[in-house]
Protein backbone atom coordinates (compact mmCIF):
# COMPACT_ATOMS: atom_id res chain seq x y z
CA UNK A 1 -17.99 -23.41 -25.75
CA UNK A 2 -15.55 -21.37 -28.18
CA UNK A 3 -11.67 -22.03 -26.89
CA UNK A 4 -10.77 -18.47 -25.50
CA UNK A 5 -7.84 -17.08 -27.92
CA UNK A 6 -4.52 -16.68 -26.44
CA UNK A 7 -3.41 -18.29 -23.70
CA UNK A 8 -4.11 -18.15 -19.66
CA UNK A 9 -0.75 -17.21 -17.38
CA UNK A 10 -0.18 -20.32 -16.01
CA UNK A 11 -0.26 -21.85 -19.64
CA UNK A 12 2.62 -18.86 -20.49
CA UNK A 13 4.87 -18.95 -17.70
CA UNK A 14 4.54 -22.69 -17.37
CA UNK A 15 7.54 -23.25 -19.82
CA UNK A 16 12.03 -23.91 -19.17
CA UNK A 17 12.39 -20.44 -20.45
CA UNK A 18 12.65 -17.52 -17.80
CA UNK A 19 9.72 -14.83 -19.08
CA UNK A 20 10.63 -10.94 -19.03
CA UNK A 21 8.70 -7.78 -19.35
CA UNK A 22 9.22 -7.54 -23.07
CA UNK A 23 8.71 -11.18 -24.17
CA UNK A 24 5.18 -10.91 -23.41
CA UNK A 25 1.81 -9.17 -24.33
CA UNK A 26 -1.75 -9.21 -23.13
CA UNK A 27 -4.68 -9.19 -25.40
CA UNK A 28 -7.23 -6.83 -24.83
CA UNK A 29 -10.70 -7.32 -23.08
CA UNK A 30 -13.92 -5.91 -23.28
CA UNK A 31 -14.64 -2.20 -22.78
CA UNK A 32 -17.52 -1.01 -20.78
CA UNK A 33 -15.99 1.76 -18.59
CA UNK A 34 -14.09 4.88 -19.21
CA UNK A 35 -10.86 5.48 -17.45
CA UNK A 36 -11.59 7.61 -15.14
CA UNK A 37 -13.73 5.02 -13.73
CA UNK A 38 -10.34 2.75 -12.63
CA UNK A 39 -9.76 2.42 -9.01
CA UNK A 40 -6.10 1.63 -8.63
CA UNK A 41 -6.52 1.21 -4.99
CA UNK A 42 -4.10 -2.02 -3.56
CA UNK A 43 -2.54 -3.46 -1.24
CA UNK A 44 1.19 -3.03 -0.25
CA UNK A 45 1.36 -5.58 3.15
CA UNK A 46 -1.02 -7.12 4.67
CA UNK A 47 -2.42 -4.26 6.38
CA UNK A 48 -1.30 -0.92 4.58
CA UNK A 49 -3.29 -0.30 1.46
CA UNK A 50 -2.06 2.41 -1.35
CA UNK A 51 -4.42 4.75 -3.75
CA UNK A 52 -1.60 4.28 -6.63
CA UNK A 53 0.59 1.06 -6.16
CA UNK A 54 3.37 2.73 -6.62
CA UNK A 55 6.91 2.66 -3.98
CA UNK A 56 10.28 4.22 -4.30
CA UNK A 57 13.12 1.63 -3.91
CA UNK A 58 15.27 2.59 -1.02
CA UNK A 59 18.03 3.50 -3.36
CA UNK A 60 20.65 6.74 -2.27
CA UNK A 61 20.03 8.59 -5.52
CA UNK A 62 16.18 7.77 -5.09
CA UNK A 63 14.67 8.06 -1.93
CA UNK A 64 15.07 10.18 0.79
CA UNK A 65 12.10 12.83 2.45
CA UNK A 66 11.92 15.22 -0.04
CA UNK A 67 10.72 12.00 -2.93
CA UNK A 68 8.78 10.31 0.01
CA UNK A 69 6.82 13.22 1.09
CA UNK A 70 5.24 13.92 -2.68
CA UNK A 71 5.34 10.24 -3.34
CA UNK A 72 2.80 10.17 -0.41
CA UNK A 73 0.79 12.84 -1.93
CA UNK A 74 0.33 11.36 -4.48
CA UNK A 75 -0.83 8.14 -3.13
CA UNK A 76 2.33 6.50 -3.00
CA UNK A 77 5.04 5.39 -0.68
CA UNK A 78 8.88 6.09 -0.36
CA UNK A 79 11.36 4.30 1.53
CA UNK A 80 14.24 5.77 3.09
CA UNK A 81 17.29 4.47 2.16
CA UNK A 82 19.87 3.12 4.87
CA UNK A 83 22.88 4.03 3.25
CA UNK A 84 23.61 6.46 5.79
CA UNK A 85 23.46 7.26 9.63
CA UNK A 86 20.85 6.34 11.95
CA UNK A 87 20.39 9.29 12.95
CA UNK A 88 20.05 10.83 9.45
CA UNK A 89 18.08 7.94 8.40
CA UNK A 90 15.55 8.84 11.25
CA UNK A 91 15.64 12.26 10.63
CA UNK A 92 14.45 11.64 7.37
CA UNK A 93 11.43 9.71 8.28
CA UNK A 94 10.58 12.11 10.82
CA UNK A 95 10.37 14.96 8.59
CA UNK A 96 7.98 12.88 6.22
CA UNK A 97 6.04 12.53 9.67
CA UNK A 98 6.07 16.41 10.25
CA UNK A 99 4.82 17.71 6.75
CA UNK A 100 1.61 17.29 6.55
CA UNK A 101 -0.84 15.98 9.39
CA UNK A 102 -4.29 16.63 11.39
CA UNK A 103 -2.84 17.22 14.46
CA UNK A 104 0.34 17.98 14.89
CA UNK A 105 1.33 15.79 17.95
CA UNK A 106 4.91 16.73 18.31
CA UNK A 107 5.06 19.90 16.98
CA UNK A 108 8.51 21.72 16.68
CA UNK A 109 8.82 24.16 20.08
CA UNK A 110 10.86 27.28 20.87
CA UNK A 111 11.36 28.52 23.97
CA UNK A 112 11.13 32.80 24.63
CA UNK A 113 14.76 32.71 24.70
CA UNK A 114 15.68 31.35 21.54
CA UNK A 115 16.59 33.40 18.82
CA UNK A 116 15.72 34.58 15.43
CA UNK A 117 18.28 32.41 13.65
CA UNK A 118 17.47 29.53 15.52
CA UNK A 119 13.88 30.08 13.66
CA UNK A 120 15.85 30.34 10.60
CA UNK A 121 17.48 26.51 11.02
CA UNK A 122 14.24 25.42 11.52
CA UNK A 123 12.97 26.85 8.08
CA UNK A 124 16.09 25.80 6.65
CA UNK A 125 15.71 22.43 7.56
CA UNK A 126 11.48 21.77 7.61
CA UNK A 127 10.50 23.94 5.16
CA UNK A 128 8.10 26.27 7.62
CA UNK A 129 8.59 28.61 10.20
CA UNK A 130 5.30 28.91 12.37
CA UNK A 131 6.56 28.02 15.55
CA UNK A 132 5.02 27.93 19.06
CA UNK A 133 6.74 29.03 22.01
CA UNK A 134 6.23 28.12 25.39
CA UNK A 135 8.25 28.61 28.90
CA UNK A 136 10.54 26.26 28.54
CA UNK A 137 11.03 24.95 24.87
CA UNK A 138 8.67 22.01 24.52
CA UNK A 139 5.56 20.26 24.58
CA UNK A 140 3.40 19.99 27.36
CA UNK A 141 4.82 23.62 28.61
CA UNK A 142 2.43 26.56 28.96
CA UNK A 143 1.75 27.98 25.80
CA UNK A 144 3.23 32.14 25.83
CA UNK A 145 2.79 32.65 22.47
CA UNK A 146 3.88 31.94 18.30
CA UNK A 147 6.24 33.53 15.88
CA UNK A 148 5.42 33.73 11.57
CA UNK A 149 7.00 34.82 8.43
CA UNK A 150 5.01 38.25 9.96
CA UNK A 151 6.91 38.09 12.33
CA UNK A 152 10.15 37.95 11.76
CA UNK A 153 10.50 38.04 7.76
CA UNK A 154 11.87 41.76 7.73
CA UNK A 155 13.96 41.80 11.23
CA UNK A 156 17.44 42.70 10.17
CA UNK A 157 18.66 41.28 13.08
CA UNK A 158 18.89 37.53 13.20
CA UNK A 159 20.09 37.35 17.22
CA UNK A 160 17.02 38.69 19.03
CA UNK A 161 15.58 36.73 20.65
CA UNK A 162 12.14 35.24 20.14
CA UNK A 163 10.51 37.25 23.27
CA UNK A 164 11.00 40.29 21.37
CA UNK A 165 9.11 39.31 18.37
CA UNK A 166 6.59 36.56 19.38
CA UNK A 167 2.73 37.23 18.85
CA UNK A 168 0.57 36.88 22.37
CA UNK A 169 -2.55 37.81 21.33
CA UNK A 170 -3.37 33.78 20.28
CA UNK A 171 -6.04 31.99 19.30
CA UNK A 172 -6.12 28.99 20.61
CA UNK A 173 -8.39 25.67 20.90
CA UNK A 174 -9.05 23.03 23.84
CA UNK A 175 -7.97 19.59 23.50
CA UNK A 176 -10.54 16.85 23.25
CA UNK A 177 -11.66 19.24 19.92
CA UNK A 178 -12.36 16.84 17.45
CA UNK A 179 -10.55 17.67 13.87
CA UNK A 180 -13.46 18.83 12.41
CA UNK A 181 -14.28 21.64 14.92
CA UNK A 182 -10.62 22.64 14.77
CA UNK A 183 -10.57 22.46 10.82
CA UNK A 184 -13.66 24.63 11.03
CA UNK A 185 -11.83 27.16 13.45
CA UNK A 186 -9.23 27.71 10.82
CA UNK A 187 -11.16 28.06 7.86
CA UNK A 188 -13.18 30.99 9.58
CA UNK A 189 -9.80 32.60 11.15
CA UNK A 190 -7.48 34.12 9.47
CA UNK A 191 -4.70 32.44 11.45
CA UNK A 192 -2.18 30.26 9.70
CA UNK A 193 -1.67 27.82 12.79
CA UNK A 194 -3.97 26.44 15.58
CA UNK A 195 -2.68 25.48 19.05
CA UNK A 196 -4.26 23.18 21.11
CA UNK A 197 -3.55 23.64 24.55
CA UNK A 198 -4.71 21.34 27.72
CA UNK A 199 -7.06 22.84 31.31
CA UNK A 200 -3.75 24.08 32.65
CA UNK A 201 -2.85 26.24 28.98
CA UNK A 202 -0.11 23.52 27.97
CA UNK A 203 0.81 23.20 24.63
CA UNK A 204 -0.40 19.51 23.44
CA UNK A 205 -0.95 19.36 19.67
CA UNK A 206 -1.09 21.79 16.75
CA UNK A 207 -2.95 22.38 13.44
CA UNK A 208 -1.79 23.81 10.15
CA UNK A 209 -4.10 25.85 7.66
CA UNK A 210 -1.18 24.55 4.87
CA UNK A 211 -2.32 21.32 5.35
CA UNK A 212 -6.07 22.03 4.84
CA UNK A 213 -4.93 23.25 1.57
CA UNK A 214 -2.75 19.69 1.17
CA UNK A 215 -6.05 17.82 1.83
CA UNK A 216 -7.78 19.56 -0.67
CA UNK A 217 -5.07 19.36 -3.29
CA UNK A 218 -3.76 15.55 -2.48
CA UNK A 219 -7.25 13.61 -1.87
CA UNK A 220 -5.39 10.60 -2.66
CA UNK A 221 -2.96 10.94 -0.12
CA UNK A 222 -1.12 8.27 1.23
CA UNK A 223 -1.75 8.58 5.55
CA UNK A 224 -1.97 6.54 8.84
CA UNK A 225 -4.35 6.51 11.03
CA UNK A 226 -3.17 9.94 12.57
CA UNK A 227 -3.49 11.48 9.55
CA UNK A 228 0.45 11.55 8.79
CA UNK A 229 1.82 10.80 6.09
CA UNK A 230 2.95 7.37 5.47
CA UNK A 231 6.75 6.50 4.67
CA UNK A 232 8.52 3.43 5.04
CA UNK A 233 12.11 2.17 5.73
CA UNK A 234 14.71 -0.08 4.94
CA UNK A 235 17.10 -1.84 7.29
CA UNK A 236 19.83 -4.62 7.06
CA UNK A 237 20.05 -7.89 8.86
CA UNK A 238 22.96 -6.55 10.96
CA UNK A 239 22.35 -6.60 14.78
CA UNK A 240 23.26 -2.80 14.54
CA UNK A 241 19.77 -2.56 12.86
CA UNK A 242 17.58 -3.67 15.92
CA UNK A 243 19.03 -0.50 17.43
CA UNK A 244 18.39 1.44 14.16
CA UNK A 245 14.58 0.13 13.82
CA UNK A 246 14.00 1.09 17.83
CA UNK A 247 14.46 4.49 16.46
CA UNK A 248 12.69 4.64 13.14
CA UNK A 249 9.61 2.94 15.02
CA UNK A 250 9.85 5.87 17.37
CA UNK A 251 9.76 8.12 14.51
CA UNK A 252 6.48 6.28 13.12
CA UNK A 253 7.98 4.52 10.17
CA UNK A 254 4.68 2.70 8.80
CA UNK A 255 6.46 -0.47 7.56
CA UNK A 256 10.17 -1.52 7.30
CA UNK A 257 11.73 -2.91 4.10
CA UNK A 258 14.47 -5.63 5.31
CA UNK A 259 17.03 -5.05 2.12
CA UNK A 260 19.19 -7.74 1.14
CA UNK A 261 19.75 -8.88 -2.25
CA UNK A 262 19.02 -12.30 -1.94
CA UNK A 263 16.28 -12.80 1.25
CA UNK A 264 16.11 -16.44 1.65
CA UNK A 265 18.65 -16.64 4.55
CA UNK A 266 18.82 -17.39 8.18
CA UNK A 267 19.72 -13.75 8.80
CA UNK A 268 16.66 -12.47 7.10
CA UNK A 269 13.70 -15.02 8.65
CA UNK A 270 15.33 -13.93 12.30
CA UNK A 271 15.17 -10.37 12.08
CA UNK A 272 11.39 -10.50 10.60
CA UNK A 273 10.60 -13.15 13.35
CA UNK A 274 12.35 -10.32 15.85
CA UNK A 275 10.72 -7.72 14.50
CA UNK A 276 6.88 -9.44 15.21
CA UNK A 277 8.04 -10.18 18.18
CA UNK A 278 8.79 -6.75 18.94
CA UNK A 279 7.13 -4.68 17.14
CA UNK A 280 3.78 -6.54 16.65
CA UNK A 281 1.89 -3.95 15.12
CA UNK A 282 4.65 -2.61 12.59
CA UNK A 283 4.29 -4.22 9.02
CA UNK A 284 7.50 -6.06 7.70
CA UNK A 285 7.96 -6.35 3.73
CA UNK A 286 10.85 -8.65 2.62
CA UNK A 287 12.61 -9.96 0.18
CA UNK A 288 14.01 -9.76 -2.07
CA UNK A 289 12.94 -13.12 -3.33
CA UNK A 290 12.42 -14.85 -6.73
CA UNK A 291 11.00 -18.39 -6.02
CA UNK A 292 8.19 -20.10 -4.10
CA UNK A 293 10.72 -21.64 -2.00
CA UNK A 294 11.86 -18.47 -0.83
CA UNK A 295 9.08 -17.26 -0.30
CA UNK A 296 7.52 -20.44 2.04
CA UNK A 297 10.11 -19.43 4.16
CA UNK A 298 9.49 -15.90 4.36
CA UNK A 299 5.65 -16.06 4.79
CA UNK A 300 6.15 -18.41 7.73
CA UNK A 301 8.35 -16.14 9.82
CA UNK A 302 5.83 -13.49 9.63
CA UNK A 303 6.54 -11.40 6.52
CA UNK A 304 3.62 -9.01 5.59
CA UNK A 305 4.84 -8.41 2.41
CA UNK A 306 6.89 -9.75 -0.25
CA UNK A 307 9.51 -7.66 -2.58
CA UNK A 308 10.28 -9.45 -5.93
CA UNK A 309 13.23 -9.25 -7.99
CA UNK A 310 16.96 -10.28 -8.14
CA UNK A 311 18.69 -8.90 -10.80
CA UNK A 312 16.75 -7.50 -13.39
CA UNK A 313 17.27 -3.68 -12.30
CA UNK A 314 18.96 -0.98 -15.30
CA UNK A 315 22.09 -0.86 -12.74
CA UNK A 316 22.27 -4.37 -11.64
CA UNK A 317 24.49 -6.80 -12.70
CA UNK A 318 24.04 -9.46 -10.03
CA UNK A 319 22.16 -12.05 -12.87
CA UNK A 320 25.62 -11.59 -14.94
CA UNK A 321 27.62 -11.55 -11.98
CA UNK A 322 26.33 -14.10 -10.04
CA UNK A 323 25.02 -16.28 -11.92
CA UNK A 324 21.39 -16.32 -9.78
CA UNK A 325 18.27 -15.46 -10.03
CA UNK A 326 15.33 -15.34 -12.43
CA UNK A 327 13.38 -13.37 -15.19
CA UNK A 328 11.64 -10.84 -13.81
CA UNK A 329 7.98 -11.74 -15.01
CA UNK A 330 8.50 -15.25 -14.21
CA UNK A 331 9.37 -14.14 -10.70
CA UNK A 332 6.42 -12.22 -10.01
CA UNK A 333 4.03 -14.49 -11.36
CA UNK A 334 5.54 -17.74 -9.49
CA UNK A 335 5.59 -15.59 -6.19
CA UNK A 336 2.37 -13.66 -6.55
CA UNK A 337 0.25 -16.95 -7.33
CA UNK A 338 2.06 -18.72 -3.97
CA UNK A 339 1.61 -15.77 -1.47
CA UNK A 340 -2.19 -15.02 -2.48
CA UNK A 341 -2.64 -18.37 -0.96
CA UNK A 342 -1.31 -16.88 2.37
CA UNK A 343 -3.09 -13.21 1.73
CA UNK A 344 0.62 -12.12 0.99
CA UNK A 345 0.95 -9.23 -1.55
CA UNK A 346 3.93 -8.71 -3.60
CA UNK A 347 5.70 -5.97 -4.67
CA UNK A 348 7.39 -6.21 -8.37
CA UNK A 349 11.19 -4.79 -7.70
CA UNK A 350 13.32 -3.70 -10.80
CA UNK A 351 13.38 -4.25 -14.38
CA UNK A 352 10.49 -1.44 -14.93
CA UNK A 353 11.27 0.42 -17.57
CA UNK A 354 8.18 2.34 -19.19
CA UNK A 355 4.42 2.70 -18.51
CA UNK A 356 3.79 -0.63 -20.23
CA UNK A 357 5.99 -2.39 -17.80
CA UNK A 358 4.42 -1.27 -14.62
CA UNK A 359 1.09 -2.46 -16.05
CA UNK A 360 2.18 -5.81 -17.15
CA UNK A 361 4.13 -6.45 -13.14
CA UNK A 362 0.54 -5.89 -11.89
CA UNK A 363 -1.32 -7.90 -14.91
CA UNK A 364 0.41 -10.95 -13.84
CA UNK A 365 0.03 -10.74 -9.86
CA UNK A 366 2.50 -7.90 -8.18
CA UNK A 367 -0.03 -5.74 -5.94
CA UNK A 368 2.33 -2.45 -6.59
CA UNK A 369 5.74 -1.81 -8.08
CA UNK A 370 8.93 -0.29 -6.53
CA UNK A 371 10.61 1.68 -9.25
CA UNK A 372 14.12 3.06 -8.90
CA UNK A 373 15.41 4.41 -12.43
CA UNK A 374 12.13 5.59 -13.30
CA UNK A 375 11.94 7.86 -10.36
CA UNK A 376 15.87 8.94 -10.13
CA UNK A 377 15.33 11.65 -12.89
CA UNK A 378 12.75 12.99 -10.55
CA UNK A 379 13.61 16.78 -9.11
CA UNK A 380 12.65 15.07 -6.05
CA UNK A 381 15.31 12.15 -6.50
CA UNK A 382 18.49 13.11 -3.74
CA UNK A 383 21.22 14.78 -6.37
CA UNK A 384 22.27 17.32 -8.40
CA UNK A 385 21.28 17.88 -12.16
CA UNK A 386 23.94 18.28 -14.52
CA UNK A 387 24.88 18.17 -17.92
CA UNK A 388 26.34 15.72 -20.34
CA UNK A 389 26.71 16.63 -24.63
CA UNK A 390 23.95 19.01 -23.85
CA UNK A 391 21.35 16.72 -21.78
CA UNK A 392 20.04 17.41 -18.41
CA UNK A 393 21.00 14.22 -16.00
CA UNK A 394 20.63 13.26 -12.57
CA UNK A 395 23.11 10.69 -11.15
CA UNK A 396 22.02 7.38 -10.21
CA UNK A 397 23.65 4.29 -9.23
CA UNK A 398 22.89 0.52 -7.95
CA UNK A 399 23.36 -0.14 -4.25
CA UNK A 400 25.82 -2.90 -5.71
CA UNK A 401 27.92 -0.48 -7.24
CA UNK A 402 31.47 0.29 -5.96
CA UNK A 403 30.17 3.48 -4.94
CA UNK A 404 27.68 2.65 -2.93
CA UNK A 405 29.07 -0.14 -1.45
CA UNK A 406 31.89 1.93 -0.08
CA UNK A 407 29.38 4.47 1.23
CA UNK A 408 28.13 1.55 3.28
CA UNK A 409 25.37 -0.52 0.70
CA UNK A 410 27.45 -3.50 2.08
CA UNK A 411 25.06 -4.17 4.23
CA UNK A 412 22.55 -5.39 1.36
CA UNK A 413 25.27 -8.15 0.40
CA UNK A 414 26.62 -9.78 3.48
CA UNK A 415 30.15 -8.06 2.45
CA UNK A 416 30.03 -5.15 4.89
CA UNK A 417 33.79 -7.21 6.41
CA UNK A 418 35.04 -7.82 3.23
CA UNK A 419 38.25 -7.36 2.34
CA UNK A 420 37.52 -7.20 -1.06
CA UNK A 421 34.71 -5.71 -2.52
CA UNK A 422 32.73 -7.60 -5.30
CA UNK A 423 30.44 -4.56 -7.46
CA UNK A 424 26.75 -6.21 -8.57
CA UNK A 425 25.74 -2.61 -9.80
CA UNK A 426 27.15 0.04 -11.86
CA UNK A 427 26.81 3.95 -11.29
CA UNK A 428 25.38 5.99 -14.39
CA UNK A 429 22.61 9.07 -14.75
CA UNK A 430 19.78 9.05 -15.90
CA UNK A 431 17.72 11.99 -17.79
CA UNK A 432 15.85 14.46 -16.07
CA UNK A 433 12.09 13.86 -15.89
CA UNK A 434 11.16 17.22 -14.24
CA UNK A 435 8.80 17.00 -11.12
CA UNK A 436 7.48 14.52 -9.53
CA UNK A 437 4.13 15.93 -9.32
CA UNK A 438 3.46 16.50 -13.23
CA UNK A 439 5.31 12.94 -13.98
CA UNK A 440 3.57 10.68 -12.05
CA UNK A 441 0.16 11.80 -12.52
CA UNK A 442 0.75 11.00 -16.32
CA UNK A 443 1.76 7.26 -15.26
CA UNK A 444 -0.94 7.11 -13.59
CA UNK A 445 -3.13 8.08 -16.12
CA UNK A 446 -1.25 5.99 -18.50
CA UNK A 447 -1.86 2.70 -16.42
CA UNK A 448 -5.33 3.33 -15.87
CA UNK A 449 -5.83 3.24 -20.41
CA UNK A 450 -3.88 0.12 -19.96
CA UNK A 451 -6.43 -1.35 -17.22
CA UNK A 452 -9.07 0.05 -19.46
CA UNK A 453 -7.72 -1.46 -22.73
CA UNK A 454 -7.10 -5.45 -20.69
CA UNK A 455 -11.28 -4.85 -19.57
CA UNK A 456 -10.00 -4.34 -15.57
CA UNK A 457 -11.66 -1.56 -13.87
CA UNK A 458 -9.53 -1.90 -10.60
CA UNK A 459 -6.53 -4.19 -9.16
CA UNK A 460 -8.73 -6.85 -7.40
CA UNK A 461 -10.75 -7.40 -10.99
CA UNK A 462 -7.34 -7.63 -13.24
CA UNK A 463 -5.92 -10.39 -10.45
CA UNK A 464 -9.87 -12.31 -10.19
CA UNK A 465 -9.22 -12.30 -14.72
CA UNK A 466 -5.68 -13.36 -14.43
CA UNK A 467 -6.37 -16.62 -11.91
CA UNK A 468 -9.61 -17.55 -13.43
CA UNK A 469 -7.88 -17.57 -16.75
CA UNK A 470 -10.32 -14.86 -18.43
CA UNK A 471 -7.07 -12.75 -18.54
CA UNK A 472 -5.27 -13.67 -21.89
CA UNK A 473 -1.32 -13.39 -22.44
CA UNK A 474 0.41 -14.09 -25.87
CA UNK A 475 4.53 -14.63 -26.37
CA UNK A 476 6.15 -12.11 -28.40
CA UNK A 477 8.94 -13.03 -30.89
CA UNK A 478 11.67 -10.47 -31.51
CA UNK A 479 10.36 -9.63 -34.86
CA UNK A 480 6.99 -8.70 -32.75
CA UNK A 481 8.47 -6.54 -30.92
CA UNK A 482 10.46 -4.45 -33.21
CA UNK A 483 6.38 -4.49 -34.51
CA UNK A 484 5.20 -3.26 -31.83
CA UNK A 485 7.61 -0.03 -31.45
CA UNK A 486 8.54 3.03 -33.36
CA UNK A 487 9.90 1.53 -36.80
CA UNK A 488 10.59 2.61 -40.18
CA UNK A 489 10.73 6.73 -39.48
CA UNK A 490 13.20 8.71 -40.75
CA UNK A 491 12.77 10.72 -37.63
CA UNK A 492 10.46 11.71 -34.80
CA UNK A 493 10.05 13.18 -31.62
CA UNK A 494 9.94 10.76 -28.85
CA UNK A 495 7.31 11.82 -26.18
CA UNK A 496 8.49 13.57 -23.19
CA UNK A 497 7.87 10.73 -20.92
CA UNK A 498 7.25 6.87 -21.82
């Protein structure tokens, strides 16, 4: 048998050197499938599996509801940062939870009595203002009627009350109505929302004809079982965190991202061991972890998931710093190859800086990628543009920054009682990428020519090629990968994304 050119992973990373992103390439396969045909469908934890394997890092100039929510659209996931309040950490789970669903189980409720403006907040704050109203304010109340823009769009005055303007003629359906029969009801009404009340008329659920039109435009959608959206997030080690996870659990956080820089410690196998204890049923992903070791230790206290990476982030400077912790491709193949003995997936954490990257993290074992920089340009990154010499920029800045430690990012570094204040991170910007919405679609159809070019028509294939050694890797001197890039113009136009 002809010796396959190139060389398998294990013969690559199997070497002194630490291997990054750019120091590698992988030869191309054979082509029988266009790319259309690639089903990026994978796993994120054990249980929780993603359309696109692609997470926002729970970063304060990266993630909060507003990136989660379209991340989830899209067939995502966003975690919520923790540099902040519980309660405004919680808050912005639960309105992940509220925008889109099937039924509405807890439903925003007004009582007859409230006002106009109070309708107003709520708009203000959720985005929508179709509210019902029953006799006392909230669910499980008899159901006296709803207000709508209609309603109350053109009412100069903001203080009357909702009894004044409130519509009574309703149309209403029965609970135990399955969500077809009610999806059906709205589609033939002309009604934008769809109670459904209990045998005594209370309020119990309600339906949205927005979100028919969500399902329809977001098939890929990222939802639990009762058809919310799913959105994940992070918590410390800190005892004040048990607290902090009661409440996002109550919110229906889908899985919780334990964030410390460096996860192999005492702190970090107790709370996951706590949190299975606990919360059985609630996935755990930690990390962050670079080495088999640390992840032995990890996997055996009940980790569902495994986040990769110390160091090689565009902000971080923990690897200079510090002094610890490992190329970034060596760290994902070393941990991906150990967990997939245990069913473990890993996520590939920093260091992903183009379209290329993203596919090489999953090439050599990650299961999806949590991207911080390359989302932070987003419109749906937290922030305010701005401009610098004429460019559009966002802000963005590592949790180990001085900034963001002040704010509280401590927490991450087991220096939240320090006196003094060691940065790992530096604050920058970063250019604006537009929308969400039009930018990650193009990703997405960027990594699915790079599955297409490797010979992969989904995740599980590319990881059966890469541990049976069909999948072929080659090292990539500096010379090679000048090569490979834009050389020897005078000028050009560099594409809007990359």
């Amino acid at each position: 048998m002809t010796k396959k050119d190139g060389f398998s992973a294990q013969e690559l990373f199997d070497t002194v050197h630490g291997i990054a992103y750019n120091d590698f390439i992988i030869l191309p396969g054979f082509i029988d499938f266009n790319p259309e045909d690639v089903e990026l469908e994978s796993r994120l934890t054990r249980n929780i599996m993603l359309k696109r394997p692609i997470v926002s890092s729970p970063m304060d100039t990266v993630t909060e509801s507003k990136m989660a929510i379209t991340l989830a659209l899209l067939g995502g996931i966003g975690i919520i940062h923790y540099n902040n309040t519980m309660e405004e950490q919680v808050e912005e789970v639960r309105k992940v939870k509220r925008f889109e669903n099937g039924f509405i189980m807890d439903p925003v409720v007004l009582s007859p009595d409230h006002t106009i403006h109070d309708i107003d907040i709520i708009k203000e704050q959720y985005g929508f203002s179709g509210i019902p109203i029953t006799e006392n304010g909230s669910l499980y109340s008899p159901l006296v009627g709803i207000v709508t823009n209609r309603d109350v769009d053109f009412e100069p005055d903001r203080g009357k009350t909702v009894r004044e303007v409130m519509t009574t003629d309703l149309l209403t359906a029965h609970e135990g109505i399955t969500l077809s029969e009610a999806n059906d009801i709205l589609k033939n009404s002309k009604k934008g929302k769809l109670p459904i009340v209990n045998d005594e008329g209370m309020l119990v659920a309600l339906m949205s004809r927005n979100d028919l039109l969500t399902n329809r435009e977001y098939p890929c959608a990222s939802k639990d079982a009762r058809k919310q959206l799913m959105v994940g997030a992070a918590i410390s080690t800190k005892d004040e965190s048990r607290e902090r996870l009661h409440e996002l659990v109550k919110a229906g956080v889908n899985v919780v991202v334990i964030d410390s820089a460096q996860g192999n410690s005492v702190y970090q196998v107790e709370m996951i061991k706590y949190i299975k204890k606990t919360y059985p049923e609630l996935d755990v992903m930690a990390g962050n972890v670079v080495a088999e070791e640390q992840c032995e230790n990890l996997i055996r206290a009940g980790a569902d998931s495994l986040r990769i990476g110390m160091g090689p982030g565009s902000i971080c400077t923990t690897q200079t710093t510090m002094a610890v912790g490992r190329a970034q491709a060596t760290a994902i193949y070393r941990c991906a190859k150990y967990s997939r003995k245990y069913e473990v997936p890993v996520v590939a954490d920093g260091g992903i800086a183009n379209m290329g990257h993203l596919a090489k993290a999953i090439s050599i074992g990650a299961s999806a990628a949590m991207m911080g920089s390359m989302l932070a340009g987003t419109e749906e990154a937290p922030g305010e543009y701005f401009y610098e010499n004429g460019i559009r920029l966002k802000r963005y800045r590592g949790m180990a920054s001085l900034e963001a430690l002040e704010k509280g990012g401590s927490k991450r570094y087991f220096s939240e009682d320090a006196k003094i204040l060691v940065a790992q991170g530096v604050s920058g910007a970063v250019v604006d990428k537009g929308s969400l919405l039009d930018y990650l679609p193009y990703l997405i159809q960027g990594l699915k020519h790079s599955f297409q070019d490797m010979g992969a028509k989904s995740v599980d294939i590319l990881h059966q090629k890469l541990y049976s050694n069909e999948l072929r890797f080659e090292m990539r001197s500096m010379s090679a990968q000048i090569e490979g890039g834009v050389h020897d113009m005078h000028s050009y136009k560099e594409p809007k994304y990359t």
